[in-house]
Protein backbone atom coordinates (compact mmCIF):
# COMPACT_ATOMS: atom_id res chain seq x y z
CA UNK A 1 182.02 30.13 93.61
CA UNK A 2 181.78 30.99 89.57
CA UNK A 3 179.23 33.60 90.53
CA UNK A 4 181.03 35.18 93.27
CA UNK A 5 184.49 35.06 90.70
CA UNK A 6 182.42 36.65 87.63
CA UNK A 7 181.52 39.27 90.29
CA UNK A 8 184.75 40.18 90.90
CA UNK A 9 186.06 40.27 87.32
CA UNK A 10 183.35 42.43 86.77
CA UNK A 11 184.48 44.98 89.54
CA UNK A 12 188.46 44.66 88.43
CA UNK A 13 187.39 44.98 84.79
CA UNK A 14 186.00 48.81 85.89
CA UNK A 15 189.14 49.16 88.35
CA UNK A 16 191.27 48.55 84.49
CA UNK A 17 188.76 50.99 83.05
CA UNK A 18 189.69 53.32 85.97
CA UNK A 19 193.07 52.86 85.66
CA UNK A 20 193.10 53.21 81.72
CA UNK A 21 191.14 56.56 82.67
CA UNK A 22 194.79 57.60 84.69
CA UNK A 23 197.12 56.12 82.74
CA UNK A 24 196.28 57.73 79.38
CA UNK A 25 194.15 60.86 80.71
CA UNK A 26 196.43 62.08 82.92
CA UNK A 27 199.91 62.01 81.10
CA UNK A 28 198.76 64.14 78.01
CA UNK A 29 196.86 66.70 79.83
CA UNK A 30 200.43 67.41 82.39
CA UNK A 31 202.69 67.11 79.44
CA UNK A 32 200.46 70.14 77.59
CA UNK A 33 200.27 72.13 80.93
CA UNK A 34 203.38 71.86 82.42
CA UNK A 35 205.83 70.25 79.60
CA UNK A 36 207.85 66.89 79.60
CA UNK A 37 210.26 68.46 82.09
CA UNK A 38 207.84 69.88 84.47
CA UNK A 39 205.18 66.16 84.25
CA UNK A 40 208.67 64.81 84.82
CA UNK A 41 208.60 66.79 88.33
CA UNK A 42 205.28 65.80 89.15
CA UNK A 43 206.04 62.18 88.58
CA UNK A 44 209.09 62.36 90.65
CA UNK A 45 207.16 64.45 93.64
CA UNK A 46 204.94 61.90 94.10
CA UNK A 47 207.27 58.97 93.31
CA UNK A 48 209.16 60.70 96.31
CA UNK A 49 206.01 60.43 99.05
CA UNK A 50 204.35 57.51 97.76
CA UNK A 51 206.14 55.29 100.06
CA UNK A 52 203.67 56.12 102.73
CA UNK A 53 200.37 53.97 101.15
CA UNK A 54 203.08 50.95 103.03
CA UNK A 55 202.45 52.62 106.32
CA UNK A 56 199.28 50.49 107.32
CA UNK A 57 202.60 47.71 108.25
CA UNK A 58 200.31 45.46 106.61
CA UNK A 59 197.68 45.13 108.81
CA UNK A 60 194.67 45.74 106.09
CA UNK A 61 195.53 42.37 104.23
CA UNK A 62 196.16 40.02 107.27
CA UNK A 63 193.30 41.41 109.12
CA UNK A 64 190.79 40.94 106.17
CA UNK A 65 192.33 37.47 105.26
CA UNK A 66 192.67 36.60 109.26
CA UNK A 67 188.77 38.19 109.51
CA UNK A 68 187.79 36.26 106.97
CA UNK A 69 189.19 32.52 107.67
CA UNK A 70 187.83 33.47 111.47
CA UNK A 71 183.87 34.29 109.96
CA UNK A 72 184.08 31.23 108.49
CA UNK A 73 185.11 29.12 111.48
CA UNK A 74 182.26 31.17 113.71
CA UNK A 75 185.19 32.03 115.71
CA UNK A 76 182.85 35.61 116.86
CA UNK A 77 185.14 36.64 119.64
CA UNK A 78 188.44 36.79 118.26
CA UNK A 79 186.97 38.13 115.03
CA UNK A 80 185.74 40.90 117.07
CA UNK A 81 188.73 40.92 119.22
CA UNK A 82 191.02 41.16 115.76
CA UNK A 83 188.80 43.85 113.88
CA UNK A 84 189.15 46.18 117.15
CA UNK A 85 192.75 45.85 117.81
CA UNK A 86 193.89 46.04 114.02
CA UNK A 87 191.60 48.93 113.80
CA UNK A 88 193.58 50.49 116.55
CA UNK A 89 196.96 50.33 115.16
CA UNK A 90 195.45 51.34 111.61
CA UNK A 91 194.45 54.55 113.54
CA UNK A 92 198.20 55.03 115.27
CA UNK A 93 199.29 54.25 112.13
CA UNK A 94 197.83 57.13 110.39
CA UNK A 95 198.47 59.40 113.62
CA UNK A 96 202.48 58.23 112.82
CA UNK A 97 201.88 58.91 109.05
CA UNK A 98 200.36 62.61 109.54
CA UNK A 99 202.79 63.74 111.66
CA UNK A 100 205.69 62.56 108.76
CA UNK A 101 203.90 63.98 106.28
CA UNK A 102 204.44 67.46 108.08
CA UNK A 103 208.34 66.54 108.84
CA UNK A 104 208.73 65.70 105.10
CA UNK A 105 206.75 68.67 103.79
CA UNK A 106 209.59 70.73 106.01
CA UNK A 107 212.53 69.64 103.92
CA UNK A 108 214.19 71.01 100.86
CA UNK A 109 212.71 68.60 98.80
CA UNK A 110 213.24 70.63 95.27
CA UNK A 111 216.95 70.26 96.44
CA UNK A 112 217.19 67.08 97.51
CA UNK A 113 215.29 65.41 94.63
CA UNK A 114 216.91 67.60 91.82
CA UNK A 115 213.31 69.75 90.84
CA UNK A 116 214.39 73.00 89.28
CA UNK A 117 210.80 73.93 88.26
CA UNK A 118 208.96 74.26 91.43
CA UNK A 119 209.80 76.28 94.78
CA UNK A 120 210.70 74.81 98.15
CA UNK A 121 207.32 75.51 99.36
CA UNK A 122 205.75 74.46 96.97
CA UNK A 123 207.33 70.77 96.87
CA UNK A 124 206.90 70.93 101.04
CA UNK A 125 202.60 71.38 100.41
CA UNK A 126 202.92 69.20 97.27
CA UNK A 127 204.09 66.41 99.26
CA UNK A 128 201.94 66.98 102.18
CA UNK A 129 199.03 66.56 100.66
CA UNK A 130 200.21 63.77 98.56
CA UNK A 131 201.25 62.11 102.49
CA UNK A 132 197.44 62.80 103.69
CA UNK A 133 196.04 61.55 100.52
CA UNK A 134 197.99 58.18 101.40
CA UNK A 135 196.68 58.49 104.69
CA UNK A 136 193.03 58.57 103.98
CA UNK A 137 193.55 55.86 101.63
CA UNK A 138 195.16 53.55 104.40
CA UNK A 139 191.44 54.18 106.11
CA UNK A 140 189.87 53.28 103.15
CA UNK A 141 191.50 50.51 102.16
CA UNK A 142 191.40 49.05 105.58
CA UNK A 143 187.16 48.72 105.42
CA UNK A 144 187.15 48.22 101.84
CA UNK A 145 188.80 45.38 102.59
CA UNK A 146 186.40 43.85 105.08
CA UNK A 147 183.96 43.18 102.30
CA UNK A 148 185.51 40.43 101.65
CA UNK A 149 184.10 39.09 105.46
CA UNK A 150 180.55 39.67 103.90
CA UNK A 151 181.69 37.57 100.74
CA UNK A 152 181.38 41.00 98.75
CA UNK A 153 184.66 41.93 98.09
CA UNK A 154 183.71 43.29 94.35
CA UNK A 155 181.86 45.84 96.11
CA UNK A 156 184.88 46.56 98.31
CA UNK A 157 186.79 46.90 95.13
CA UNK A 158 184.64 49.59 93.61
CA UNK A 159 184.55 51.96 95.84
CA UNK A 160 188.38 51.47 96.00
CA UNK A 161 187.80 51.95 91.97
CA UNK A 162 185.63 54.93 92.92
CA UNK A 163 188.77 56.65 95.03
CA UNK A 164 191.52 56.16 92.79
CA UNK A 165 188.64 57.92 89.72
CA UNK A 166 187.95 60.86 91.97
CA UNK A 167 191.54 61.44 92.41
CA UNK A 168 192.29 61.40 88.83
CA UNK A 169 189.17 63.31 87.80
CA UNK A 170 190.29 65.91 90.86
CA UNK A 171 194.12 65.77 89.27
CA UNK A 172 192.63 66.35 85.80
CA UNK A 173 190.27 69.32 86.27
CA UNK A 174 192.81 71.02 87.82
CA UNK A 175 195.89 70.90 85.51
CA UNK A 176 193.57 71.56 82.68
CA UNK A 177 193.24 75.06 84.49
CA UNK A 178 197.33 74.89 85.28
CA UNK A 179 196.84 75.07 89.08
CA UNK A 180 199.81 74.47 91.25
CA UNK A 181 201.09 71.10 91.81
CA UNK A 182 199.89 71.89 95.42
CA UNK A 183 196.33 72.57 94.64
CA UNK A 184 196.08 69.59 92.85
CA UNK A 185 197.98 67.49 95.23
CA UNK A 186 195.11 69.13 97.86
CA UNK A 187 192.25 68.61 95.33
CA UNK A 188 193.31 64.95 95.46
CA UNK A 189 193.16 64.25 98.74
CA UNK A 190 189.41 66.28 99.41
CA UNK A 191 188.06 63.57 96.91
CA UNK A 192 189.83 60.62 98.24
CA UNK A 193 189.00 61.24 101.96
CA UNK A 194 185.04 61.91 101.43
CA UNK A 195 184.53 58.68 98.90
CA UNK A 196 186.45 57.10 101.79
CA UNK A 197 183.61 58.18 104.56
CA UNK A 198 181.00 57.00 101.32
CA UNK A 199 182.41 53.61 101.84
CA UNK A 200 182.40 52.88 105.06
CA UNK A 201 178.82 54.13 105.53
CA UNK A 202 178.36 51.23 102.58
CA UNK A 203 180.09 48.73 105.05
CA UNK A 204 178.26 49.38 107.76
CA UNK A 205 175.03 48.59 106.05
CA UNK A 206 176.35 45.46 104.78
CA UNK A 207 177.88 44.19 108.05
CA UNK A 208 174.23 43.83 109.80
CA UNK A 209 175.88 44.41 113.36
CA UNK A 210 179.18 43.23 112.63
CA UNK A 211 181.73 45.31 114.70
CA UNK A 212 183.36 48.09 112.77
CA UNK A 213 184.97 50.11 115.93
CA UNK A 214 187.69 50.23 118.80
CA UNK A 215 185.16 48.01 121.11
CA UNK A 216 186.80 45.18 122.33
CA UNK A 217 190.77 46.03 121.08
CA UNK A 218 193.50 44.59 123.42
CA UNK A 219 197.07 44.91 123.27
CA UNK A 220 197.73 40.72 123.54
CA UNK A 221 195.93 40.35 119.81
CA UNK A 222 196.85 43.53 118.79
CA UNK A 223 201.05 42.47 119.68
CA UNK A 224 199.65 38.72 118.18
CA UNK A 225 199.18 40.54 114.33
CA UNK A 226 202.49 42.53 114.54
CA UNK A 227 204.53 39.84 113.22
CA UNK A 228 202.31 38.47 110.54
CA UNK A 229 201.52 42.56 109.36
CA UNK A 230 205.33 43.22 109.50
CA UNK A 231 205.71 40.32 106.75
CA UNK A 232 203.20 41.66 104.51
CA UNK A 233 204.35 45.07 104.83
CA UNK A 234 207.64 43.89 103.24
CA UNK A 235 205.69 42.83 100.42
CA UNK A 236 203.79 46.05 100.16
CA UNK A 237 207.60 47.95 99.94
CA UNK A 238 207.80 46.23 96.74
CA UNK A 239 205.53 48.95 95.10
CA UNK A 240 207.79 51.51 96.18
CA UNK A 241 210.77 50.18 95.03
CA UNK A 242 209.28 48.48 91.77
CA UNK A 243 207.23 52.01 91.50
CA UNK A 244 208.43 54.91 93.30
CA UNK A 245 212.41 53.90 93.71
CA UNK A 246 213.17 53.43 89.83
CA UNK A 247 211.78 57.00 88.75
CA UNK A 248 213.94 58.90 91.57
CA UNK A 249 216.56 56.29 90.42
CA UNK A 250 216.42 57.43 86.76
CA UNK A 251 216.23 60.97 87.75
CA UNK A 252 219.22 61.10 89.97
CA UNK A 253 221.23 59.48 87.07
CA UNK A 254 219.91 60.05 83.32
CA UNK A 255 217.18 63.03 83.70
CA UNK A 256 213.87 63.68 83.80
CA UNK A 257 213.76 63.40 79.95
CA UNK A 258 214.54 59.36 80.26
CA UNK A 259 211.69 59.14 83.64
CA UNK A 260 209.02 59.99 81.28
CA UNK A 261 210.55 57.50 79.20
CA UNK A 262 210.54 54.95 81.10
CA UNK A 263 207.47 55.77 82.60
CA UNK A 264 205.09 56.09 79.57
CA UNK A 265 206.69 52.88 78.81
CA UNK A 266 205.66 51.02 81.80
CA UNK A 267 202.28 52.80 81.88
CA UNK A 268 201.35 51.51 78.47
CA UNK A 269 202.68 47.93 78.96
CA UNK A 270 201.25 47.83 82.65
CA UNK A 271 198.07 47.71 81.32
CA UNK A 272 198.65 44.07 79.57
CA UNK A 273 199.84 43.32 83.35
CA UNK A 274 196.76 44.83 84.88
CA UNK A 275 194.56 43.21 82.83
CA UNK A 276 195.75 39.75 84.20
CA UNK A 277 196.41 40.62 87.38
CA UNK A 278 192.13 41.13 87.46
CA UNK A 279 191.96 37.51 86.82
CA UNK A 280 194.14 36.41 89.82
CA UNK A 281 192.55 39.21 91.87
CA UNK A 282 189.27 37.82 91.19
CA UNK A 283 190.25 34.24 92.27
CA UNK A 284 192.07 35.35 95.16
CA UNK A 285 188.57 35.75 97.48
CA UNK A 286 188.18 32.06 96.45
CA UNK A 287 191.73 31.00 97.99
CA UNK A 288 191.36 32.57 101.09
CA UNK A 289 187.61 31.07 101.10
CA UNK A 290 189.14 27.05 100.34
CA UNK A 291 191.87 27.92 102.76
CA UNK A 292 189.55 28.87 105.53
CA UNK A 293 187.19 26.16 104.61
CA UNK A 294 190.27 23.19 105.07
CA UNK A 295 189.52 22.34 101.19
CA UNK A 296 192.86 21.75 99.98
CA UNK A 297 191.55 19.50 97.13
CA UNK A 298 189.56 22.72 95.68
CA UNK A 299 192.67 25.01 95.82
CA UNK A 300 194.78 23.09 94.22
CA UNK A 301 192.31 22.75 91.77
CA UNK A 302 192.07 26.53 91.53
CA UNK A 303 195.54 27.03 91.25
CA UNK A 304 195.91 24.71 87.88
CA UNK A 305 193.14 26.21 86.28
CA UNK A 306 194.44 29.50 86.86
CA UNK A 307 197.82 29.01 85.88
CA UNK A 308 196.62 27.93 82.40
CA UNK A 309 194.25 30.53 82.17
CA UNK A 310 196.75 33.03 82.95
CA UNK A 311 200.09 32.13 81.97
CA UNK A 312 197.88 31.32 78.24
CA UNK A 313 196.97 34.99 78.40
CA UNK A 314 200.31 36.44 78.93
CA UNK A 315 202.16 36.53 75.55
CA UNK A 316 198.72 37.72 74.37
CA UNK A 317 198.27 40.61 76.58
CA UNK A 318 202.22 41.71 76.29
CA UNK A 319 203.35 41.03 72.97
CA UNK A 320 199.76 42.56 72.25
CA UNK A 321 200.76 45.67 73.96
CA UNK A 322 204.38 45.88 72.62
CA UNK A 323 202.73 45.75 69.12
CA UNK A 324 199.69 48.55 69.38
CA UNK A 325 202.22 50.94 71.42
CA UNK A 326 203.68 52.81 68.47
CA UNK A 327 200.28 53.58 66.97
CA UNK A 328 198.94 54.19 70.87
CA UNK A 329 202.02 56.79 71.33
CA UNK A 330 201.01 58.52 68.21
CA UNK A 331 197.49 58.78 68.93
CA UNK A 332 197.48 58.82 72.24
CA UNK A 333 200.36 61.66 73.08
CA UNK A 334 201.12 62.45 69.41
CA UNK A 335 204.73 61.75 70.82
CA UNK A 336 205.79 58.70 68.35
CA UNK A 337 209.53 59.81 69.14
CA UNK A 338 208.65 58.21 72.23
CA UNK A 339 208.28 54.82 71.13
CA UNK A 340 211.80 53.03 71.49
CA UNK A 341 212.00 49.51 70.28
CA UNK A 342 214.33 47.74 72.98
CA UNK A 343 212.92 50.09 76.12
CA UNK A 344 209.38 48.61 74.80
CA UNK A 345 210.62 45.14 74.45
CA UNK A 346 212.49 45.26 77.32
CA UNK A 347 209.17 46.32 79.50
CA UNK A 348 206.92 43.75 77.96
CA UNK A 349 209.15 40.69 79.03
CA UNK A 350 209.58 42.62 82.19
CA UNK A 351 205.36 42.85 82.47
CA UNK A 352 205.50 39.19 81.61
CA UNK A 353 207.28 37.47 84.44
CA UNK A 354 205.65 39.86 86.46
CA UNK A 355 202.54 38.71 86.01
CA UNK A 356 203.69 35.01 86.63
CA UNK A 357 205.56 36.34 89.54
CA UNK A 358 202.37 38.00 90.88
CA UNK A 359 200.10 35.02 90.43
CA UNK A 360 202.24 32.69 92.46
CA UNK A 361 202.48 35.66 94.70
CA UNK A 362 198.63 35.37 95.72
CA UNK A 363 198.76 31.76 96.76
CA UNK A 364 200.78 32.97 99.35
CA UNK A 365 199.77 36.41 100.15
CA UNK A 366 195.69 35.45 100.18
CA UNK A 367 196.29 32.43 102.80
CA UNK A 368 198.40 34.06 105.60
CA UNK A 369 201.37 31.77 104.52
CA UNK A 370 203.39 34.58 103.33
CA UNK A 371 206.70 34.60 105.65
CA UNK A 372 208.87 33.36 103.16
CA UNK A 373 206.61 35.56 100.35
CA UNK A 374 207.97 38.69 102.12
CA UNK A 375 211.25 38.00 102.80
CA UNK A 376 212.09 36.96 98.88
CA UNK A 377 210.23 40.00 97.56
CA UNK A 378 211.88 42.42 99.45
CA UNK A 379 215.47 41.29 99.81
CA UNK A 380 214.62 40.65 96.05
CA UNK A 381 213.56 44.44 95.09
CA UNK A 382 216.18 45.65 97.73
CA UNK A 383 218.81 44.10 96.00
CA UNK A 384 217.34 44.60 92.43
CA UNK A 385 217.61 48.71 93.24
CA UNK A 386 221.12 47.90 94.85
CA UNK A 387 222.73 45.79 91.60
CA UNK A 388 220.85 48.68 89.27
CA UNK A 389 222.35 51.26 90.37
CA UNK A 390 225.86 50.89 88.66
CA UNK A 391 224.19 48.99 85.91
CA UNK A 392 222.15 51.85 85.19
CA UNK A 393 225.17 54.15 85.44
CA UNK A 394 227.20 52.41 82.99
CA UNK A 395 224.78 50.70 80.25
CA UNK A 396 221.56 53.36 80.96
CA UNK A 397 218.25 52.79 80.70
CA UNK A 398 218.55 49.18 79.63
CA UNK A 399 220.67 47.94 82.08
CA UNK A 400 218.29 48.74 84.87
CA UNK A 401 215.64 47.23 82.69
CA UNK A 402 217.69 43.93 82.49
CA UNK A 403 218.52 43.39 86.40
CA UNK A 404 214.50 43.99 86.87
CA UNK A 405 213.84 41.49 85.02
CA UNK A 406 216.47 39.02 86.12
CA UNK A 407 215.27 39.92 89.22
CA UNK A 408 211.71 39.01 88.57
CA UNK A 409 212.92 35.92 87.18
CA UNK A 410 214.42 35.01 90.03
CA UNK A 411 211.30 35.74 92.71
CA UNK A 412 209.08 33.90 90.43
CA UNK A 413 211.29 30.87 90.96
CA UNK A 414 210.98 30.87 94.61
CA UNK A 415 207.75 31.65 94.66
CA UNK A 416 206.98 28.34 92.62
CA UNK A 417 208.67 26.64 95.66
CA UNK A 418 206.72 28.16 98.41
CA UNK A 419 203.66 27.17 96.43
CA UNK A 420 204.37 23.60 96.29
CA UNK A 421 205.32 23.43 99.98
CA UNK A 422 201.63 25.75 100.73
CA UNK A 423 200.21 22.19 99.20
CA UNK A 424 202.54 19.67 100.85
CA UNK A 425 204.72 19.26 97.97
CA UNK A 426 202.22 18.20 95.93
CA UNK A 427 204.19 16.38 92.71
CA UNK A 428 201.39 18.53 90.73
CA UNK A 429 202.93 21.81 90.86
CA UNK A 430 206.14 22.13 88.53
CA UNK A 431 208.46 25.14 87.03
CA UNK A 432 207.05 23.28 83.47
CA UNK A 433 204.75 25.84 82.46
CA UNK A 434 206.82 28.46 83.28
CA UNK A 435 209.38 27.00 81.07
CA UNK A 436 206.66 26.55 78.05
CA UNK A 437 206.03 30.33 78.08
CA UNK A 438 209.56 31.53 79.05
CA UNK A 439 210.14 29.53 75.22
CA UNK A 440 207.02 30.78 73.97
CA UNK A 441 208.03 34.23 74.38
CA UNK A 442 211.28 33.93 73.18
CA UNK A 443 210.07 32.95 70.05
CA UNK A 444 207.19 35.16 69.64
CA UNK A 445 209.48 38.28 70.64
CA UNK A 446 211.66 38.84 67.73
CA UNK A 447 208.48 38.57 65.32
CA UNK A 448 206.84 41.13 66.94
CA UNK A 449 209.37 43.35 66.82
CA UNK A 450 209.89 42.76 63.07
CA UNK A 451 206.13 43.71 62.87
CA UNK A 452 206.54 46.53 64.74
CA UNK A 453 209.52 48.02 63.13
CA UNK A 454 207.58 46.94 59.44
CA UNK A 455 204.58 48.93 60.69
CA UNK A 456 206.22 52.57 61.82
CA UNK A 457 207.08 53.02 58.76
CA UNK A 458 204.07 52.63 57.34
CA UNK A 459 200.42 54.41 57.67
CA UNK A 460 198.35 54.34 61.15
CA UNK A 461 195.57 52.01 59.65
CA UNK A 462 198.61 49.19 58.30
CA UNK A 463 200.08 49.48 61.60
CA UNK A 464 196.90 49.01 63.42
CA UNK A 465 196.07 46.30 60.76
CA UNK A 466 199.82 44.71 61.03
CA UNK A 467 199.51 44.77 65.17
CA UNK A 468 195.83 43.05 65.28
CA UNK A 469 196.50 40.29 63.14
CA UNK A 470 199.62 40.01 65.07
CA UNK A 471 197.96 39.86 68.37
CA UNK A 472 194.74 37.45 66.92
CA UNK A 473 197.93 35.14 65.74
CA UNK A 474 199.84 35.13 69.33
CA UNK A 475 196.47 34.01 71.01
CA UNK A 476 195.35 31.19 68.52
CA UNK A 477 198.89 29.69 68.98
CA UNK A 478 199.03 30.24 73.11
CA UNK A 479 195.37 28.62 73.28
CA UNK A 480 197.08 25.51 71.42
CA UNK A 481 199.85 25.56 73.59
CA UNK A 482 198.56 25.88 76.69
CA UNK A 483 195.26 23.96 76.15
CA UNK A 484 192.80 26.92 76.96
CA UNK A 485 190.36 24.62 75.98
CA UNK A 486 190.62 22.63 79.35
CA UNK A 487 189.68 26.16 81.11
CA UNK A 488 186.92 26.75 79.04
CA UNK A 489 185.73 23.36 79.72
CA UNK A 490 186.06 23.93 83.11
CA UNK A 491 183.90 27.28 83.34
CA UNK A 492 181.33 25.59 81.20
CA UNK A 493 180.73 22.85 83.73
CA UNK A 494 180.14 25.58 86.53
C-alpha cells in the first residue's frame, strides 16, 4: 500500500509543479500582453465556458471507482458490461457538449458578460474552443481514470499532468507573440486533444485485453449509473461555482480590476491548498481499494492517520503562503500594490477549511457513498453564490469572501457526519480536531499578519527572512499539537 501511496505523491507532486508552471507563468506573461483589464477578459471568457469540464454527469469517477471495486471482486461481466455502457454516454455526452459549444459560441457573449476589449466574434471562437478543449478533456479524463483498475493511477495522473502542461505551454507561446484570445483558445485545445489520444494508447498497453470500447454496452446498466453519476456531477458543479461563478460574480458587480484581485489572490494561496490536497489524492486509490476489499478496519485506520497528517499541515501550508505572498507579488508580478492584507487573510482561512472540507470530501466521493456528499456541496455552493450576491454588493470584496468561508465551514461539518455514518458511527471519528486547528489558526492568524505588515516595509531579503522563520515556527508548534510524530511512526513501520 506505502509503495503504491509514495507513487502517487510522486505523480501529484509534478501535477503541483504543473500547476505552479500555470499559476505563476501564465498571469505575468497576459498581464504584459494584454494589460490587467484585458487578462481580466480572458479570465472571465473562460470562467464563462468552463462549466462544461461538469458535462461527463459524473460518470468518469463512479465508473472508475465502480470499475475498480468490480476488478477486485472478479466480477468480469459487469465490469465489462459498466466500462461499455459508461463509455457510451461519455461519448453522447461529448456529442451534447459539441453541439453547445457551437450554440454558445453564437451569442453576444462580449455583451452579455460585460467584455469591452474583444469583438463578438471573437468571444463566440474564444469560447468555442475553450467548449472543445473541455470536451477532449472529458475523453481524457474518462481513461485516465481507468488506471486506477490496473492499480496505476499515478500514471493516470501524469498524463492528466501532461494535458493541463501542454495547454499552458500552448497558452504561453502564444500570448508571448500577442495572438488572439481565439488562437490561443484553439492552440489549447490541438495540444489537449492529441496528449489525450497519447494516453489512451498508454492504457491500452497497460490493460492486457481489458475492454476499452462500446462492446458489450446496454441501456439496463447504462440507466443503472445515471443516478449514482447525477450525484457526483453535483459535486463536480462545485468547481464552477467555487471557480468559474465568483469571477463573473465580481465582474458583474466591482470590475475587472477587483477579478484579478481576487484571483491572483486565490491563485497564490491555492497552492498551500493544492499541495495538501496531493496528500489526500494520493490516499484516495487506497480507500476505494479497502472499500472494495470489505476492510473497514484498514480505512478507518487510513482515515486517522490522514487527518493528522493533514489537518497538522494546514496552518503550515496557509499561514506559510499568507506570509511569502507579499515578497511572491513583488517578485513574481512586480505588482506589490496587489498584495492586500485582509483579501490575503481572508483567502488563507478560506484555503484552510477547504482543505479540511475536501479531505472529508474523499471518504465519500472515493467509495460510491456520496448521495448525501452531493446534495450538501451543491445546495451548499448554490446557496453560498445566492447569500453573496447582496453581501458582495454592499460590503465588496470581503463580504463574498466571508459567506465562502462560512459556507465552507458549514459543508465541512456535515461532511464529518457522513463520515462517521460511512463507518457505522464509529465513536472514533469526532469534530475534535477540527476544533484544535479552527483554535490553532485563530491564534496563529493575527501573528502572521503582524509579520507580514513588519516585513513590507522592510527589504525583500528581511521579508523573506521574517516569513521563513515564521513558517519553520508554525510547523514546529502544529507537529506538537497534532502529534505528527504518531504519522511518522506510522510510515516508518511500513
Amino acid at each position: 500500500m506505502l509503495k503504491r501511496i509514495f507513487k502517487m505523491l510522486a505523480a501529484q507532486g509534478a501535477g503541483i509543479g504543473v500547476l505552479l508552471l500555470t499559476q505563476f507563468l501564465l498571469p505575468p506573461i497576459f498581464l504584459h500582453s494584454y494589460g490587467v483589464s484585458g487578462y481580466g477578459e480572458w479570465l472571465v471568457l473562460s470562467a464563462a465556458i468552463s462549466y462544461l469540464s461538469t458535462l461527463n454527469f459524473g460518470v468518469t469517477t463512479y465508473a472508475s471507482n465502480q470499475l475498480t471495486i468490480l476488478r477486485q471482486q472478479n466480477d468480469l461481466e459487469q465490469y465489462r458490461r459498466l466500462q461499455a455502457s459508461t463509455l457510451s454516454i461519455i461519448a453522447a455526452l461529448i456529442a451534447g457538449g459539441t453541439v453547445i459549444c457551437v450554440v454558445v459560441a453564437l451569442l453576444p457573449l462580449n455583451r452579455l458578460l460585460d467584455l469591452h476589449g474583444i469583438s463578438r466574434a471573437e468571444a463566440g471562437l474564444t469560447a468555442l474552443f475553450f467548449g472543445l478543449q473541455m470536451m477532449a478533456q472529458i475523453l481524457g479524463g474518462y481513461y485516465n481514470n481507468l488506471f486506477m483498475v490496473v492499480q496505476e493511477t499515478h500514471r493516470g495522473t501524469m498524463w492528466w499532468n501532461a494535458r493541463r502542461l501542454g495547454a499552458t505551454l500552448a497558452a504561453a507561446a502564444l500570448a508571448i507573440f500577442h495572438q488572439s484570445f481565439a488562437i490561443i483558445a484553439f492552440g489549447q485545445f490541438v495540444a489537449v486533444l492529441l496528449i489525450a489520444i497519447l494516453a489512451l494508447v498508454d492504457l491500452k498497453v497497460r490493460m492486457k485485453g481489458m475492454p476499452l470500447g462500446f462492446a458489450g454496452a446496454d441501456w439496463v446498466t447504462a440507466k443503472s449509473t445515471l443516478k449514482p453519476s447525477g450525484m457526483f456531477a453535483l459535486v463536480y458543479m462545485q468547481t464552477f461555482l467555487l471557480f468559474q461563478a465568483p469571477v463573473i460574480l465580481l465582474q458583474w458587480l466591482l470590475g475587472p480590476e477587483i477579478v484579478v484581485l481576487f484571483t491572483i489572490s486565490r491563485t497564490v494561496l491555492s497552492t498551500a491548498r493544492q499541495f495538501l490536497s496531493t496528500i489526500t489524492s494520493a490516499i484516495a486509490p487506497e480507500i476505494t481499494f479497502s472499500f472494495g476489499g470489505g476492510d473497514m478496519k484498514k480505512l478507518l485506520d487510513i482515515f486517522h492517520y490522514s487527518e493528522r497528517l493533514v489537518f497538522s499541515l494546514i496552518p503550515v501550508a496557509n499561514l506559510g503562503a499568507l506570509l511569502f505572498s507579499p515578497l511572491l507579488l513583488d517578485i513574481w508580478l512586480h505588482k506589490p500594490a496587489l498584495f492586500e492584507t485582509y483579501t490575503y487573510a481572508l483567502m488563507a482561512l478560506v484555503s484552510a477549511v477547504m482543505s479540511m472540507r475536501e479531505h472529508k470530501q474523499y471518504f465519500q466521493y472515493s467509495t460510491n457513498v456520496h448521495y448525501r456528499l452531493a446534495l450538501i456541496v451543491f445546495w451548499g455552493n448554490l446557496a453560498m453564490i445566492s447569500v453573496s450576491i447582496p453581501t458582495t454588493y454592499w460590503f465588496g470584496l470581503h463580504g463574498f469572501m466571508i459567506t465562502w468561508l462560512v459556507s465552507e465551514a458549514a459543508q465541512m461539518g456535515l461532511l464529518y457526519r457522513e463520515n462517521k455514518k460511512l463507518f457505522g458511527d464509529d465513536a472514533s471519528i469526532t469534530l475534535m480536531p477540527a476544533f484544535k486547528l479552527v483554535l490553532f489558526l485563530a491564534c496563529c492568524l493575527p501573528l502572521c499578519l503582524l509579520l507580514v505588515d513588519y516585513g513590507r516595509t522592510h527589504s525583500l531579503v528581511v521579508s523573506g527572512l521574517l516569513a521563513t522563520g515564521g513558517t519553520a515556527l508554525i510547523f514546529a508548534a502544529s507537529y506538537l499539537v497534532f502529534g505528527l510524530n504518531v504519522v511518522r511512526r506510522r510510515f516508518a513501520r511500513g
